[in-house]
PDB file of N, CA and C in Angstrom:
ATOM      1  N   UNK A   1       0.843  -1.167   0.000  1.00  0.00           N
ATOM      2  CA  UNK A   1       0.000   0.000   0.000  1.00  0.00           C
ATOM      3  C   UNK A   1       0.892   1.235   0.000  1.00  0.00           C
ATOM      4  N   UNK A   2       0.428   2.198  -0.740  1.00  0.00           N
ATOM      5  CA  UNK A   2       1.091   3.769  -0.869  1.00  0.00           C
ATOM      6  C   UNK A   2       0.365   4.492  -0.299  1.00  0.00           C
ATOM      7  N   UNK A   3       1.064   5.125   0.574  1.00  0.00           N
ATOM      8  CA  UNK A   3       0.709   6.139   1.514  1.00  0.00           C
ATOM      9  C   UNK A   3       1.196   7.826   1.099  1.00  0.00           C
ATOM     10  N   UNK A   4       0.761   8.809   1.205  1.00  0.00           N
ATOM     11  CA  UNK A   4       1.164  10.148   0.999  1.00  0.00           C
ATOM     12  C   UNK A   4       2.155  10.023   2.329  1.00  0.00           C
ATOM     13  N   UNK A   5       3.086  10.549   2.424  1.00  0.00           N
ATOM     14  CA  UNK A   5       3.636  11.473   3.762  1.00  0.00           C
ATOM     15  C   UNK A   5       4.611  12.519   3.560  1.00  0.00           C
ATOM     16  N   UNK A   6       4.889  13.023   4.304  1.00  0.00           N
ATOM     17  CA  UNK A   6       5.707  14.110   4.466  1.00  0.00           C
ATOM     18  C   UNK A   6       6.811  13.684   5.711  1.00  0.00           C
ATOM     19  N   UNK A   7       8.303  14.368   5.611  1.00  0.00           N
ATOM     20  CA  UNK A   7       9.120  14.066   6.499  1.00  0.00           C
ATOM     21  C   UNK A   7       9.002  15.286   7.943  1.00  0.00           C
ATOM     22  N   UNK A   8       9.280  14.999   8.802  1.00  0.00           N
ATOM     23  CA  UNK A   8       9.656  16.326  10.073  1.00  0.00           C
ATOM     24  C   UNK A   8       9.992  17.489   9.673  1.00  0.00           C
ATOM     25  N   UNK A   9      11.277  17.324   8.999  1.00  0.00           N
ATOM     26  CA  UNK A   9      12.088  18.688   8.801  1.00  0.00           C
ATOM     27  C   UNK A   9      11.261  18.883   7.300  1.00  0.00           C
ATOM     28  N   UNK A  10      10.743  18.532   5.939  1.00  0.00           N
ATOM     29  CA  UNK A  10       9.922  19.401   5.779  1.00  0.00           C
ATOM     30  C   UNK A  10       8.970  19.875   6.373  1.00  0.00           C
ATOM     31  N   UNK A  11       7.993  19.102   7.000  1.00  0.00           N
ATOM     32  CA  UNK A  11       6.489  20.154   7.955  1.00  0.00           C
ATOM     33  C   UNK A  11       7.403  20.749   8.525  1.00  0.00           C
ATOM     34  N   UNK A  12       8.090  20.668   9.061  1.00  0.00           N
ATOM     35  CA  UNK A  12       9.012  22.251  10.594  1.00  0.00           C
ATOM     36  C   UNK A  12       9.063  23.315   8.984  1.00  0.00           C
ATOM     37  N   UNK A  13      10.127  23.318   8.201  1.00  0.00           N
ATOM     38  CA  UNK A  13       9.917  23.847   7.249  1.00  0.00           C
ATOM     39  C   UNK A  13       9.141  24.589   6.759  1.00  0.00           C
ATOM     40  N   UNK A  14       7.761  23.735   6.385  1.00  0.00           N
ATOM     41  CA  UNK A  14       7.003  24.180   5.689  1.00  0.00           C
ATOM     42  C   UNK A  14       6.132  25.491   6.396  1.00  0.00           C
ATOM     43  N   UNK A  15       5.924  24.945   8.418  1.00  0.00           N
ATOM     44  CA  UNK A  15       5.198  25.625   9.015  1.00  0.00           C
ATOM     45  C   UNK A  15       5.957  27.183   9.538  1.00  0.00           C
ATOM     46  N   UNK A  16       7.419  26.971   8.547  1.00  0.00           N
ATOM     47  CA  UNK A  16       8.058  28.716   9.096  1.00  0.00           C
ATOM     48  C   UNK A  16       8.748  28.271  10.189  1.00  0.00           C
ATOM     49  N   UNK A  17       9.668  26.793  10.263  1.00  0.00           N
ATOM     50  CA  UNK A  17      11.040  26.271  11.075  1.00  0.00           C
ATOM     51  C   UNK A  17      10.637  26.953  12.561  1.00  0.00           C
ATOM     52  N   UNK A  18       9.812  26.990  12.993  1.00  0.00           N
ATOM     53  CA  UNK A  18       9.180  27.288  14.638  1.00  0.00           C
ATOM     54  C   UNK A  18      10.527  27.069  15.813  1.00  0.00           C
ATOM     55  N   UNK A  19      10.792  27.736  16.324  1.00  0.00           N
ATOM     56  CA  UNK A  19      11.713  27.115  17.518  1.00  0.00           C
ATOM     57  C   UNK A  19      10.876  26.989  19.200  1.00  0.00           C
ATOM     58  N   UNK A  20      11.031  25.764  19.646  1.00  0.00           N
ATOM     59  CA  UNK A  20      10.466  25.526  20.562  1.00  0.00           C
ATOM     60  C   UNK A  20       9.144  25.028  20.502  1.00  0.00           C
ATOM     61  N   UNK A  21       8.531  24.683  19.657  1.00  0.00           N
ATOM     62  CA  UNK A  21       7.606  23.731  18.724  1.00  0.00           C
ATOM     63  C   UNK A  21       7.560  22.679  19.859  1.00  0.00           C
ATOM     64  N   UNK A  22       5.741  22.345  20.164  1.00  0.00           N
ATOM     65  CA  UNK A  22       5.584  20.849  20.863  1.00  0.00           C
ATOM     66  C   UNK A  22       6.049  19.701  20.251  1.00  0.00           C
ATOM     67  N   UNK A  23       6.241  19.161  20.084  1.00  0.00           N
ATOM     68  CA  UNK A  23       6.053  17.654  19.179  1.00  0.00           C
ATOM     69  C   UNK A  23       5.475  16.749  20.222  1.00  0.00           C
ATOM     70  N   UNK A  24       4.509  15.636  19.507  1.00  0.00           N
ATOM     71  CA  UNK A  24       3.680  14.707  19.787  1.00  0.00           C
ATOM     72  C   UNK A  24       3.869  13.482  19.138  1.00  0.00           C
ATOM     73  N   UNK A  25       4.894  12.678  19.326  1.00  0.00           N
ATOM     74  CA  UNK A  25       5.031  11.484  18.841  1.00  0.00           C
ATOM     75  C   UNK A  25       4.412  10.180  19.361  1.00  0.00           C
ATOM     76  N   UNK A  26       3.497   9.744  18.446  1.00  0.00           N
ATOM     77  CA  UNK A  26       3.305   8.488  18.881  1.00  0.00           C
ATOM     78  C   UNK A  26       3.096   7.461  17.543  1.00  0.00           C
ATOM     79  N   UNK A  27       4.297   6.987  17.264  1.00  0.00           N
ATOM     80  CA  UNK A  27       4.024   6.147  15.518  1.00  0.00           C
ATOM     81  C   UNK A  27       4.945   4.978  15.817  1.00  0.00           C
ATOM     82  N   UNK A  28       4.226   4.296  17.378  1.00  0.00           N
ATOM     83  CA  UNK A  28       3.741   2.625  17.278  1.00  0.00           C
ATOM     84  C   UNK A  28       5.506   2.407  16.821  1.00  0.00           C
ATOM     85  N   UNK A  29       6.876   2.879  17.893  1.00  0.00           N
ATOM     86  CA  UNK A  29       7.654   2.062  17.459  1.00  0.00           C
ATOM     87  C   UNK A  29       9.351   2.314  16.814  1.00  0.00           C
ATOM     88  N   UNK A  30       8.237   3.627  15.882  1.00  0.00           N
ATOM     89  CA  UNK A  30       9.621   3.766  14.968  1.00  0.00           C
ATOM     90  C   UNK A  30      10.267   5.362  15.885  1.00  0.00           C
ATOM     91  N   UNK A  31      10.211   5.353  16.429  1.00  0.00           N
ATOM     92  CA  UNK A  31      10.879   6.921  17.447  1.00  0.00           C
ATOM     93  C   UNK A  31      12.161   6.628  17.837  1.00  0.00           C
ATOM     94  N   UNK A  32      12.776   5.599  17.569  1.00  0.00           N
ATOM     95  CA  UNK A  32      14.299   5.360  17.476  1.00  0.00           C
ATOM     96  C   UNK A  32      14.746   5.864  15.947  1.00  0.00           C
ATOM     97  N   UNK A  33      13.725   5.401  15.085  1.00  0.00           N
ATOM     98  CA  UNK A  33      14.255   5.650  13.312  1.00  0.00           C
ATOM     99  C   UNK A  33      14.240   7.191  12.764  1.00  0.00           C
ATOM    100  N   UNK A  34      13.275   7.810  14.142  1.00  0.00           N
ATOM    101  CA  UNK A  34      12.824   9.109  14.036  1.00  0.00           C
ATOM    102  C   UNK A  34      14.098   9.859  14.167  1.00  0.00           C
ATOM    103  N   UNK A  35      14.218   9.747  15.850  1.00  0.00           N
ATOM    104  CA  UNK A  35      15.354  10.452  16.558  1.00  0.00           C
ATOM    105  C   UNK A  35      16.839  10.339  15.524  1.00  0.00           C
ATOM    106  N   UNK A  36      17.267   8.632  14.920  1.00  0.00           N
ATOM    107  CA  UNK A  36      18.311   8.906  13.989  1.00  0.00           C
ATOM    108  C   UNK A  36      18.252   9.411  12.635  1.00  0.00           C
ATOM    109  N   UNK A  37      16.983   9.611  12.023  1.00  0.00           N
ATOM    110  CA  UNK A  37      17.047  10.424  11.038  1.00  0.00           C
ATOM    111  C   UNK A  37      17.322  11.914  11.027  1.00  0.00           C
ATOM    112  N   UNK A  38      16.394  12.287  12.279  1.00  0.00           N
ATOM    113  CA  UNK A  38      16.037  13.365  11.986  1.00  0.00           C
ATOM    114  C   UNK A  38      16.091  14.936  13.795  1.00  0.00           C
ATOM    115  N   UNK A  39      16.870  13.816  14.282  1.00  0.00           N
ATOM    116  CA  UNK A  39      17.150  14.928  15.649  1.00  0.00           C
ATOM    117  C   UNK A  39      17.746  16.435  15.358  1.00  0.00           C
ATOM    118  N   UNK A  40      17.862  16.505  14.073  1.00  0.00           N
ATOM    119  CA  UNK A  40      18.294  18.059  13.989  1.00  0.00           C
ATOM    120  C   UNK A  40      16.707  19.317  14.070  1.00  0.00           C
ATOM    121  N   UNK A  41      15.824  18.263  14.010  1.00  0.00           N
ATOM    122  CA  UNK A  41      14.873  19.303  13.815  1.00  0.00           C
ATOM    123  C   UNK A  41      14.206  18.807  14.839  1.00  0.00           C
ATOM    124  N   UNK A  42      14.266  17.407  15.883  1.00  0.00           N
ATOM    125  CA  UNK A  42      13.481  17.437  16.876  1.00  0.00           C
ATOM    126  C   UNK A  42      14.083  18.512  17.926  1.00  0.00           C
ATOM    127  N   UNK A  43      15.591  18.950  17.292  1.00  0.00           N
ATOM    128  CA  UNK A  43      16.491  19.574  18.265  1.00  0.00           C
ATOM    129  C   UNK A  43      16.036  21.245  18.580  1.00  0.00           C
ATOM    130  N   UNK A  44      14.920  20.970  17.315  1.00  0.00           N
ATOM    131  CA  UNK A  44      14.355  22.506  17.395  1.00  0.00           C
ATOM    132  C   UNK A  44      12.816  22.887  18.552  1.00  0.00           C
ATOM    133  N   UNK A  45      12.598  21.581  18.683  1.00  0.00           N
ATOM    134  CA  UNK A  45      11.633  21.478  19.836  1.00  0.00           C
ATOM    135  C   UNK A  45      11.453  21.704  21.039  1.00  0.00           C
ATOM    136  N   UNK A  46      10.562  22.807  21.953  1.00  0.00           N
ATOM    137  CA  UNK A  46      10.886  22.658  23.520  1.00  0.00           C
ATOM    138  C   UNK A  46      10.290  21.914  23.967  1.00  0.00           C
ATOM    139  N   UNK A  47       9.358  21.078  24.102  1.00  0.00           N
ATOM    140  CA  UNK A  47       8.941  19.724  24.609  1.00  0.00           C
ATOM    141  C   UNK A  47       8.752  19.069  23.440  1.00  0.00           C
ATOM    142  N   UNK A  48       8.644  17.749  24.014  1.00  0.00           N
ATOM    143  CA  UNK A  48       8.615  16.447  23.267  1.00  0.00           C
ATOM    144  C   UNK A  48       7.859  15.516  24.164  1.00  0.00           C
ATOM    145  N   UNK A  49       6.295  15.224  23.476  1.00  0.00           N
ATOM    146  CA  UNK A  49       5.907  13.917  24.236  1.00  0.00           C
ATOM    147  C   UNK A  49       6.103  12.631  23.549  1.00  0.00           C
ATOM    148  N   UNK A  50       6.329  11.782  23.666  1.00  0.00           N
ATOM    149  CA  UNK A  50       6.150  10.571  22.814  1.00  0.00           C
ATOM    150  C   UNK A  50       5.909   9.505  23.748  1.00  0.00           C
ATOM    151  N   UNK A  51       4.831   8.404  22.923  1.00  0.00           N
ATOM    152  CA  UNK A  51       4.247   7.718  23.349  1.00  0.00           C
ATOM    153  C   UNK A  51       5.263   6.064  23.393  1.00  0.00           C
ATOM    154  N   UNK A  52       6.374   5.285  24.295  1.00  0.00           N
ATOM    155  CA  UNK A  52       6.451   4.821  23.743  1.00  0.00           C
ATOM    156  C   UNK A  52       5.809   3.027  24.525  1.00  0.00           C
ATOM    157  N   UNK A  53       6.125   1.544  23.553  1.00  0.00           N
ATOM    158  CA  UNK A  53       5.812   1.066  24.283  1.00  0.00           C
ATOM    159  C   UNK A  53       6.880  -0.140  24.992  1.00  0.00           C
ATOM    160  N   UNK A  54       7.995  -0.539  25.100  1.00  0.00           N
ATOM    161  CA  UNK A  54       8.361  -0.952  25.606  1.00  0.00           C
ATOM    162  C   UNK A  54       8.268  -2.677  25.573  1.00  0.00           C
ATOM    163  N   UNK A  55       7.215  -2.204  26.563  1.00  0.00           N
ATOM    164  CA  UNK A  55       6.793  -4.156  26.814  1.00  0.00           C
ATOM    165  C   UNK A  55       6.149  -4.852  25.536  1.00  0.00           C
ATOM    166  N   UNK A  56       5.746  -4.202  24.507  1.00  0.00           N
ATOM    167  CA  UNK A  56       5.263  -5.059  23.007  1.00  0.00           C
ATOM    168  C   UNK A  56       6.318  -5.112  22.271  1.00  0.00           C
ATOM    169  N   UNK A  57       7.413  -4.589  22.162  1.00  0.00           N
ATOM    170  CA  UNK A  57       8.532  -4.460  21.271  1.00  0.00           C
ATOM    171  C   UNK A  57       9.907  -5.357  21.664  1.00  0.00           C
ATOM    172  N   UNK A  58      10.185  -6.105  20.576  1.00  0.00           N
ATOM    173  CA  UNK A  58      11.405  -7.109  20.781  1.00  0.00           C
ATOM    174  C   UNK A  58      12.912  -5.632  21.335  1.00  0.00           C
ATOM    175  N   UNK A  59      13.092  -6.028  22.571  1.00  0.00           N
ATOM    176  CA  UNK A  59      14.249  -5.418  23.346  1.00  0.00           C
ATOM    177  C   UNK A  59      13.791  -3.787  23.796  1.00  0.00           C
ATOM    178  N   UNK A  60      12.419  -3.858  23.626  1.00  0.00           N
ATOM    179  CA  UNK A  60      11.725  -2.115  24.097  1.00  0.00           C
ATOM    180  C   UNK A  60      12.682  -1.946  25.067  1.00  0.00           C
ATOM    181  N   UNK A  61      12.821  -2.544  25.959  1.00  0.00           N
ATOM    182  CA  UNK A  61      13.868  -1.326  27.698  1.00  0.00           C
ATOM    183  C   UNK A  61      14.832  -0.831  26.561  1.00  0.00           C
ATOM    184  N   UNK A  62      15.925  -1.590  25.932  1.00  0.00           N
ATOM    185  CA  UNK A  62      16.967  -1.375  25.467  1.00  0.00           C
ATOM    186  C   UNK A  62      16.782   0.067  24.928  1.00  0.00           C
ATOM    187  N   UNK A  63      15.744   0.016  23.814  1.00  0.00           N
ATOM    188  CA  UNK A  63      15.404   0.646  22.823  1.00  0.00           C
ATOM    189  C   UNK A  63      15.190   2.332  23.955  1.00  0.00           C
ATOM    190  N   UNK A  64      13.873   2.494  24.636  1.00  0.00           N
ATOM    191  CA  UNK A  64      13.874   3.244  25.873  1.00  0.00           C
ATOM    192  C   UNK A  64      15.072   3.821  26.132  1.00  0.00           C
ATOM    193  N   UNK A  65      16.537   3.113  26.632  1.00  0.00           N
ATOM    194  CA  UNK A  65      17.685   3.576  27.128  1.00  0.00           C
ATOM    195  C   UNK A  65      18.168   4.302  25.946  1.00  0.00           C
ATOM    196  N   UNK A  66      17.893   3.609  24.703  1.00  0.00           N
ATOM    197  CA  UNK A  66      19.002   4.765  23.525  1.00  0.00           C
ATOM    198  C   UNK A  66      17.944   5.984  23.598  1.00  0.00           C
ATOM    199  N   UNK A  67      16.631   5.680  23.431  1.00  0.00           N
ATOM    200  CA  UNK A  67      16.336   7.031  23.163  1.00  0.00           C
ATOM    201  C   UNK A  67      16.107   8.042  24.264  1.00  0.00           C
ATOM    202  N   UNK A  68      16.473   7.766  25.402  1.00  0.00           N
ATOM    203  CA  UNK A  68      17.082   8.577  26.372  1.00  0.00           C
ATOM    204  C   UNK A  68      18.352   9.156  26.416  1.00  0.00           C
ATOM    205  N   UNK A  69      19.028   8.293  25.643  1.00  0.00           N
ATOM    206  CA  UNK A  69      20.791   8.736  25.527  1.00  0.00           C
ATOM    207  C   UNK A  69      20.601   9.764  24.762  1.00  0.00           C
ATOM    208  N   UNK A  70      19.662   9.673  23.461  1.00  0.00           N
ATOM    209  CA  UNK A  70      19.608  10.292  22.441  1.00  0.00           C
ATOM    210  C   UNK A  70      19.003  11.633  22.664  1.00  0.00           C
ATOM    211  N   UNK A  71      18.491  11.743  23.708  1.00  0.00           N
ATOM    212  CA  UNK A  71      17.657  13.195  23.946  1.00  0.00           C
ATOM    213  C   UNK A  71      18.225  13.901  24.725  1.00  0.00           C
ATOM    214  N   UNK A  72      18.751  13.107  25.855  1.00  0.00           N
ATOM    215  CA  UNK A  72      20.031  14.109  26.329  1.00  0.00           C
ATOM    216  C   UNK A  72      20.971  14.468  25.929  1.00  0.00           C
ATOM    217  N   UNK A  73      21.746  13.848  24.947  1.00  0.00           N
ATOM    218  CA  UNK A  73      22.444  14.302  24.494  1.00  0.00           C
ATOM    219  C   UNK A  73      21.997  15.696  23.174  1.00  0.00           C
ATOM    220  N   UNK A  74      20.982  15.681  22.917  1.00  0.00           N
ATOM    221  CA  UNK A  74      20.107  16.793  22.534  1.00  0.00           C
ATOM    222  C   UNK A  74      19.548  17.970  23.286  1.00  0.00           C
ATOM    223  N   UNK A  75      20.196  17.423  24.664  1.00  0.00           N
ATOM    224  CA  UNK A  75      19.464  18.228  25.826  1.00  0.00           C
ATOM    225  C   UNK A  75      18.549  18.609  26.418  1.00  0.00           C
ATOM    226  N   UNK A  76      17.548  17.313  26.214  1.00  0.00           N
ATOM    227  CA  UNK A  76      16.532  17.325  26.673  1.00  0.00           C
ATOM    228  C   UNK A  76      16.547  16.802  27.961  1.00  0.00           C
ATOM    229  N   UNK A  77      15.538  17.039  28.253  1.00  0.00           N
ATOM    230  CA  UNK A  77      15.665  16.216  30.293  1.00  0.00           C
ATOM    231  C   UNK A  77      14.188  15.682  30.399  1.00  0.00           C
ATOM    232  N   UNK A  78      13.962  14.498  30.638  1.00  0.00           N
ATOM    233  CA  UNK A  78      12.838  14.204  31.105  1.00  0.00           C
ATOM    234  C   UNK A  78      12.305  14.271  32.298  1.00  0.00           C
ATOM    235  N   UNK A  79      10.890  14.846  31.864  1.00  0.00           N
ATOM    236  CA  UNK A  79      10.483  15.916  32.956  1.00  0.00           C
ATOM    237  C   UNK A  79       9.194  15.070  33.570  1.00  0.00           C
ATOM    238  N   UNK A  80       9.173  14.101  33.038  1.00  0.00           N
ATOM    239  CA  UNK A  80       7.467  13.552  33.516  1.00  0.00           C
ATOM    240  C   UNK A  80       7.355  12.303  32.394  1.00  0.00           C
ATOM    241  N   UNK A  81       6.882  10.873  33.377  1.00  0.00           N
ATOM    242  CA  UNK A  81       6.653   9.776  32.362  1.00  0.00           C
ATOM    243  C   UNK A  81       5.295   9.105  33.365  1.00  0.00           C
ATOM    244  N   UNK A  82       4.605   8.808  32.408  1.00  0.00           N
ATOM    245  CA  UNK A  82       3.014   8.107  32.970  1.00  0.00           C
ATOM    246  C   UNK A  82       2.927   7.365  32.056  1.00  0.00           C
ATOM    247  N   UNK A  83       2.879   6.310  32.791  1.00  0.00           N
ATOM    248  CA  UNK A  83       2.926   4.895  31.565  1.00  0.00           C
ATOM    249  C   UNK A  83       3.856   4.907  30.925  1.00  0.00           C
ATOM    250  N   UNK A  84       3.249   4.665  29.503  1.00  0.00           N
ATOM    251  CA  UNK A  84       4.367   4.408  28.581  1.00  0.00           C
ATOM    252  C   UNK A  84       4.788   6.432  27.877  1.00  0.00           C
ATOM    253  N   UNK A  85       3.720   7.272  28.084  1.00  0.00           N
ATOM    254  CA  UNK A  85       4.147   8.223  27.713  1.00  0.00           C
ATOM    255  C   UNK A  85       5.237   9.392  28.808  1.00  0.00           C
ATOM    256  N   UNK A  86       6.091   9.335  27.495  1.00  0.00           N
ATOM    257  CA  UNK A  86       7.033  10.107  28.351  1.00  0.00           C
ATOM    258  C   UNK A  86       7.744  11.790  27.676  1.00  0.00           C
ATOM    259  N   UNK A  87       7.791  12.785  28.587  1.00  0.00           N
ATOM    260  CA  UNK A  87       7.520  13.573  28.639  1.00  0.00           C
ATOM    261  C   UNK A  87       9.289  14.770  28.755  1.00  0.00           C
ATOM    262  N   UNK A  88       9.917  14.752  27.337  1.00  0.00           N
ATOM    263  CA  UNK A  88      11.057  15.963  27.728  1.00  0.00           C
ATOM    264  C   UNK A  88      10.795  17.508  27.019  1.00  0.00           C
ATOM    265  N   UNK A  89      11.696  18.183  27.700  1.00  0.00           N
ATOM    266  CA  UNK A  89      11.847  19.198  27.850  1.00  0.00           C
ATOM    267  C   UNK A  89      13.013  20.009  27.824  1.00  0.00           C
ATOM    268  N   UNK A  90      13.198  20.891  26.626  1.00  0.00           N
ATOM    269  CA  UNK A  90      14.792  21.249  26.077  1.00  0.00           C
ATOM    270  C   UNK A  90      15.287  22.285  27.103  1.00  0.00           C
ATOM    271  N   UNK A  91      16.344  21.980  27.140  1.00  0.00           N
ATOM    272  CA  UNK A  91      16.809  22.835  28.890  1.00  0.00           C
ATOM    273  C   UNK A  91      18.526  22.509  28.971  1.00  0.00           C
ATOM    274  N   UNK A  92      19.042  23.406  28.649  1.00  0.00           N
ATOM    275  CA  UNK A  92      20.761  22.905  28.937  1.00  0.00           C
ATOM    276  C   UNK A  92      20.715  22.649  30.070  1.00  0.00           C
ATOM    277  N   UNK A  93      20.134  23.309  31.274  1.00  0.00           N
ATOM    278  CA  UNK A  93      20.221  23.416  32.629  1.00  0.00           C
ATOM    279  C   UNK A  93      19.635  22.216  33.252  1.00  0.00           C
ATOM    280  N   UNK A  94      19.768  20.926  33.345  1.00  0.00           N
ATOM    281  CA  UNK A  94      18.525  20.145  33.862  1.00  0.00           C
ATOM    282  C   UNK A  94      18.227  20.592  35.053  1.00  0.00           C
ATOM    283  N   UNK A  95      18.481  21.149  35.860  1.00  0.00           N
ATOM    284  CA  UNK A  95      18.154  21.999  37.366  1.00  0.00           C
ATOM    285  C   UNK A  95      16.795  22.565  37.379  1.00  0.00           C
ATOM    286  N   UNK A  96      16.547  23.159  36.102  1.00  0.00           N
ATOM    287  CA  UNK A  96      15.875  24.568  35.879  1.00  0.00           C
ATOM    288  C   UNK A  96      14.607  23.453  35.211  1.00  0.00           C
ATOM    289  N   UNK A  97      14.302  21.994  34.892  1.00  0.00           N
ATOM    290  CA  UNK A  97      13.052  21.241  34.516  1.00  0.00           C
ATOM    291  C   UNK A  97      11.981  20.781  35.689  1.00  0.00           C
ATOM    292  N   UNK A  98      12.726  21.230  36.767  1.00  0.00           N
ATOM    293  CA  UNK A  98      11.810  20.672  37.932  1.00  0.00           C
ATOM    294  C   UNK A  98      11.932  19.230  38.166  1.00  0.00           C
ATOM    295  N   UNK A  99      11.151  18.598  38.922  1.00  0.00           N
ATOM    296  CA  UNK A  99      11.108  16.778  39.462  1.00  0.00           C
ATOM    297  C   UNK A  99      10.332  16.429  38.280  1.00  0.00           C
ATOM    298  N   UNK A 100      11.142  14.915  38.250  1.00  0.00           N
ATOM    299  CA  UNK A 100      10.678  13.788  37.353  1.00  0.00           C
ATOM    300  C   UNK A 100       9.332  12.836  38.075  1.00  0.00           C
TER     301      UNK A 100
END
């Protein structure tokens, strides 16, 4: 099946490259394929929720730990996780995000 889509960094693009832009990820999985394609423009984001799931996915914790590596090192800090959704926030300072 063919699907229309569009990539991140065109919509950021298209919508006038926003800085500090929510993002709302939840696409069932691939938010590891996301983060390595395309962290230059999630890098333009001040929060980030994404939904992920862990316990359905062959090695989810693992997967979880990179994309934690991957956001801090983007400088994000996670600021809040309920369930499987988890919740950062762009902040060089992690001091200045409040309790997890």
């Amino acid at each position: 099946m063919e699907v229309d889509a569009v990539t991140l960094s065109d919509l950021w693009r298209d919508l006038g490259a926003p800085d500090g832009f929510t993002l709302i990820s939840d696409i069932e999985g691939a938010e590891v394929a996301l983060l390595e394609q395309d962290i230059k423009t999630v890098s333009n984001a001040g929060l980030v929720i994404m939904e992920l799931h862990p316990s359905l996915i062959e090695n989810g914790s693992s997967l979880v730990e990179q994309i934690k590596t991957t956001m801090t090192e983007a400088e994000f800090f996670l600021v809040e996780k309920k369930s499987d959704v988890y919740v950062w926030r762009k902040c060089k300072q992690p001091h200045l995000t409040g309790p997890m």
